[in-house]
Protein backbone atom coordinates (compact mmCIF):
# COMPACT_ATOMS: atom_id res chain seq x y z
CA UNK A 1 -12.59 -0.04 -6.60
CA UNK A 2 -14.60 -2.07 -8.81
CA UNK A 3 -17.07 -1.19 -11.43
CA UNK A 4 -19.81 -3.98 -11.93
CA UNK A 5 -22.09 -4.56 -15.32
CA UNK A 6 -25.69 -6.60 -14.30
CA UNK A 7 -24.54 -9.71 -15.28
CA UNK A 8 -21.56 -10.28 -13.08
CA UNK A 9 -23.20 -8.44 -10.02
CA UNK A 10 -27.10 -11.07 -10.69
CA UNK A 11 -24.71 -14.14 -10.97
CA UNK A 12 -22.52 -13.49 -8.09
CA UNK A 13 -25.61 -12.64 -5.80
CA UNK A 14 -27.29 -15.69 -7.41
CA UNK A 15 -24.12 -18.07 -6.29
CA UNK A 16 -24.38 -16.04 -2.61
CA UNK A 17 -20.67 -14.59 -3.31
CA UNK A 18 -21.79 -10.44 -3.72
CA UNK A 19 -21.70 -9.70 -0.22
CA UNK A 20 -18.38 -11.05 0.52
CA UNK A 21 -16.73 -9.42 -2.96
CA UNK A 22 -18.70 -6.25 -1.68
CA UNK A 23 -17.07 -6.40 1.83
CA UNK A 24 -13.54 -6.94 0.46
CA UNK A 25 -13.76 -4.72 -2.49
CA UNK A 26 -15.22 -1.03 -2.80
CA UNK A 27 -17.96 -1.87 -5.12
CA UNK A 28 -19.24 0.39 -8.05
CA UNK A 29 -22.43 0.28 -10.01
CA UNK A 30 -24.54 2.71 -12.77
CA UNK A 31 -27.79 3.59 -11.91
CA UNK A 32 -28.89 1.82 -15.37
CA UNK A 33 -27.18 -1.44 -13.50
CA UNK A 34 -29.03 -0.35 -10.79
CA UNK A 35 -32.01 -0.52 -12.68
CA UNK A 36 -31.65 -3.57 -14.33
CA UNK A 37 -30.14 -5.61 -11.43
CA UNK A 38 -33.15 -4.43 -8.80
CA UNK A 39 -36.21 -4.61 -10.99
CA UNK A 40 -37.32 -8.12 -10.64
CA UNK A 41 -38.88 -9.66 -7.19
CA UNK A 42 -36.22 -11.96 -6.76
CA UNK A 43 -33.32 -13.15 -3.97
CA UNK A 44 -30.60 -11.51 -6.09
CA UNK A 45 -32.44 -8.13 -6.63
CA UNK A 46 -33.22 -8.03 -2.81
CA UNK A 47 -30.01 -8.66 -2.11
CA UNK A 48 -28.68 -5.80 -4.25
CA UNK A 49 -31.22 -3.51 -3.07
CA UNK A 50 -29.69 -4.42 0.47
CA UNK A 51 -26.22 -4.30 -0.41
CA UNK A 52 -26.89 -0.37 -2.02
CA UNK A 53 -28.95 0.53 1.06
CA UNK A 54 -26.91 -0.52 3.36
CA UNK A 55 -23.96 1.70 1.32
CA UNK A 56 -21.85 -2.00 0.69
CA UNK A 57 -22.64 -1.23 -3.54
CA UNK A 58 -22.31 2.64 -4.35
CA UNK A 59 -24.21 3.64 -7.49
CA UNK A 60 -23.40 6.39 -9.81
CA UNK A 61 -25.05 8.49 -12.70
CA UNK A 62 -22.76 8.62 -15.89
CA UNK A 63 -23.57 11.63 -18.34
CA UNK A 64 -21.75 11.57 -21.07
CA UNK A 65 -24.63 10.97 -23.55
CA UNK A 66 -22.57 11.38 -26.70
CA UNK A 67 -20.20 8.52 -25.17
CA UNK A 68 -22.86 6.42 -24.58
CA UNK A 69 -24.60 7.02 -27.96
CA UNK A 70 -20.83 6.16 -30.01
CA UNK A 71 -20.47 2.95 -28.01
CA UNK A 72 -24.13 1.83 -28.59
CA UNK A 73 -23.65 2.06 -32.31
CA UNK A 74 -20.34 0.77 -32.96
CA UNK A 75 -20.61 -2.29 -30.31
CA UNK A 76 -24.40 -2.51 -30.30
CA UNK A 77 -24.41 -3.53 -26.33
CA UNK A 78 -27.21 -2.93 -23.69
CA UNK A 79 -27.61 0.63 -21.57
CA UNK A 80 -26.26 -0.73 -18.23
CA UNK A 81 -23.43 -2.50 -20.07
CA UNK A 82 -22.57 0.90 -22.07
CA UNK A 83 -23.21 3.07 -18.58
CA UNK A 84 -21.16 0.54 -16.95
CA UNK A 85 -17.79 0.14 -19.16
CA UNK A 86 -18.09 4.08 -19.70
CA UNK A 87 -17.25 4.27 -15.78
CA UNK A 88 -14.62 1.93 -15.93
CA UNK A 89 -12.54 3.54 -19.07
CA UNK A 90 -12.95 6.84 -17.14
CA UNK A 91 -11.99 5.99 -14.18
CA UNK A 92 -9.29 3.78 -14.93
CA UNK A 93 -10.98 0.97 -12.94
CA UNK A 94 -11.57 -2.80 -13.94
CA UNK A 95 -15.00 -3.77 -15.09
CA UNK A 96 -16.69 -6.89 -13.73
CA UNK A 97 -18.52 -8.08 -16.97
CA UNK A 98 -19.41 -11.80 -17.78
CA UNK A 99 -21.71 -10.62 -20.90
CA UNK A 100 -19.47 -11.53 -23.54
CA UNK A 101 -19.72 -8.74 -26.37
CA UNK A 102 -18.73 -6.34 -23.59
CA UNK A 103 -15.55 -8.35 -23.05
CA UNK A 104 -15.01 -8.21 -26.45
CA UNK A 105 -15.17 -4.08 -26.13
CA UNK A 106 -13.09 -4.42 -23.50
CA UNK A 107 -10.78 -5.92 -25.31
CA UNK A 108 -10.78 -3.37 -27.52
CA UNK A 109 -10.78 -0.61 -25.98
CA UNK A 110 -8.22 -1.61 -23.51
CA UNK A 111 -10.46 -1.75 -20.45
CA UNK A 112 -9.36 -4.26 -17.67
CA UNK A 113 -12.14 -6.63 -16.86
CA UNK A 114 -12.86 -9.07 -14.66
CA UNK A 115 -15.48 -12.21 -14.23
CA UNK A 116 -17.58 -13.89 -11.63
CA UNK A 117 -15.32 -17.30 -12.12
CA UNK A 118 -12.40 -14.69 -11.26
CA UNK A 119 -13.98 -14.01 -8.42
CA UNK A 120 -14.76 -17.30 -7.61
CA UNK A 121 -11.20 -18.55 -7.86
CA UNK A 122 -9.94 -15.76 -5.60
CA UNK A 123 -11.75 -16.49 -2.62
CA UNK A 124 -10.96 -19.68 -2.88
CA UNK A 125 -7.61 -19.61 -3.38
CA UNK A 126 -7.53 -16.46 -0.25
CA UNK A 127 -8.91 -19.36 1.72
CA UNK A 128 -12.20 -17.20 2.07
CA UNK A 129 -14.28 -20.26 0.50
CA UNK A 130 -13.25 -24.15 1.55
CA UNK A 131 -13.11 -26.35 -1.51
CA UNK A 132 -16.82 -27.71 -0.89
CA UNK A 133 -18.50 -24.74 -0.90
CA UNK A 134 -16.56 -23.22 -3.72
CA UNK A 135 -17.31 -26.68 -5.74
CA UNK A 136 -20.79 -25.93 -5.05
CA UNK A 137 -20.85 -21.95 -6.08
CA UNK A 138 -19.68 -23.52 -9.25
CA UNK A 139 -22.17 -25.70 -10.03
CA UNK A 140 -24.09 -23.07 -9.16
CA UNK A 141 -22.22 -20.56 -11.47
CA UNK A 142 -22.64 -23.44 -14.45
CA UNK A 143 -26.49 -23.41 -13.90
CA UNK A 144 -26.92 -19.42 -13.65
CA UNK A 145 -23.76 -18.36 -15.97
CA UNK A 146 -22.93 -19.14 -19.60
CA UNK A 147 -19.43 -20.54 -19.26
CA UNK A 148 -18.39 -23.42 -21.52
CA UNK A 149 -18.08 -26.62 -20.29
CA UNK A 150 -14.00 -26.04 -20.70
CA UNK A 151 -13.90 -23.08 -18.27
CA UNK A 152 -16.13 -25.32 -15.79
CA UNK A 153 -14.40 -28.05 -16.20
CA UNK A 154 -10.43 -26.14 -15.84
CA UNK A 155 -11.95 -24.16 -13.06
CA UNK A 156 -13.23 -27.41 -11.31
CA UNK A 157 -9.98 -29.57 -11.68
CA UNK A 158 -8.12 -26.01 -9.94
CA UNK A 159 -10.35 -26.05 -7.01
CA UNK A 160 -9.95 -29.79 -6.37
CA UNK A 161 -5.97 -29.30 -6.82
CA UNK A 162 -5.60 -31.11 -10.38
C-alpha cells in the first residue's frame, strides 16, 4: 500500500503512468486529495475520478483534527498534503509526494516517501515501460513536474544505459 499527496497522483496521470502504478500497487488517497486531484475538468481529474470509481484508488477520511492543525502550523503545508502524510505516519506506509516542503517533513518526521521519477524508473527498469516510451514520460514529467534539470538529466542518461 501506497499513500498518494495531489501532486504525485496529477503528474503521474498527466505522464499516463497512474493506472499502471494503480494496478501494481494498492493505491491510497485522502478525501482532501480527492478533492483537490478531481476538481478541475481535465484528462488527469477524469482519470482519477475513474481510477476511484472503478475501486483501482481507495480514498479515506483522516480525523485527527488536532494532528492536522500541529502540522499546518509548524510546516505551513496545504490540507491534502497534511491529510495525506498524516495517513502515511499512521499507517506506517510510504507517501508518494513530489511537493517539496512535504519531503522536507518527511524528512523530518521520518516518513518514507516516494516520487513520480521513482516511479518512473521502476517500470522501466521492471521492463513494464521500453526505453522510448519511458524517454517520452520524461519529457513529459520535465514539462508537468518541477525537477531540476540535474534529476532530468541523471534520470535520462539511466534510461538510455549511461
Amino acid at each position: 500500500m501506497i499513500i498518494f499527496d495531489s501532486s504525485t497522483l496529477i503528474l503521474l496521470a498527466k505522464i499516463e503512468l497512474l493506472k499502471e502504478i494503480a494496478r501494481q500497487l494498492e493505491v491510497v488517497i485522502s478525501t482532501e486529495v480527492e478533492r483537490e486531484s478531481t476538481v478541475k475538468d481535465t484528462f488527469d481529474a477524469r482519470l482519477i475520478k475513474k481510477l476511484i470509481e472503478d475501486g483501482k484508488i481507495r480514498v479515506a477520511k483522516v480525523e485527527k483534527e488536532k494532528e492536522k492543525k500541529k502540522l499546518k502550523d509548524d510546516f505551513n503545508i496545504g490540507e491534502g498534503e497534511i491529510s495525506a502524510l498524516l495517513l502515511a505516519k499512521n499507517k506506517n506506509f510510504s507517501l508518494a509526494t513530489d511537493d517539496g516542503p512535504t519531503i522536507k517533513v518527511c524528512k523530518i518526521l521520518d516518513v518514507k516517501f516516494t516520487t513520480a521519477i521513482h516511479f518512473l524508473i521502476r517500470t522501466y527498469e521492471r521492463n513494464i515501460l521500453n526505453k522510448d516510451i519511458a524517454l517520452a514520460k520524461l519529457e513529459k514529467l520535465e514539462k508537468y513536474g518541477r525537477y531540476s534539470s540535474r534529476i532530468i538529466d541523471d534520470v535520462s542518461r539511466r534510461i538510455k544505459g549511461g
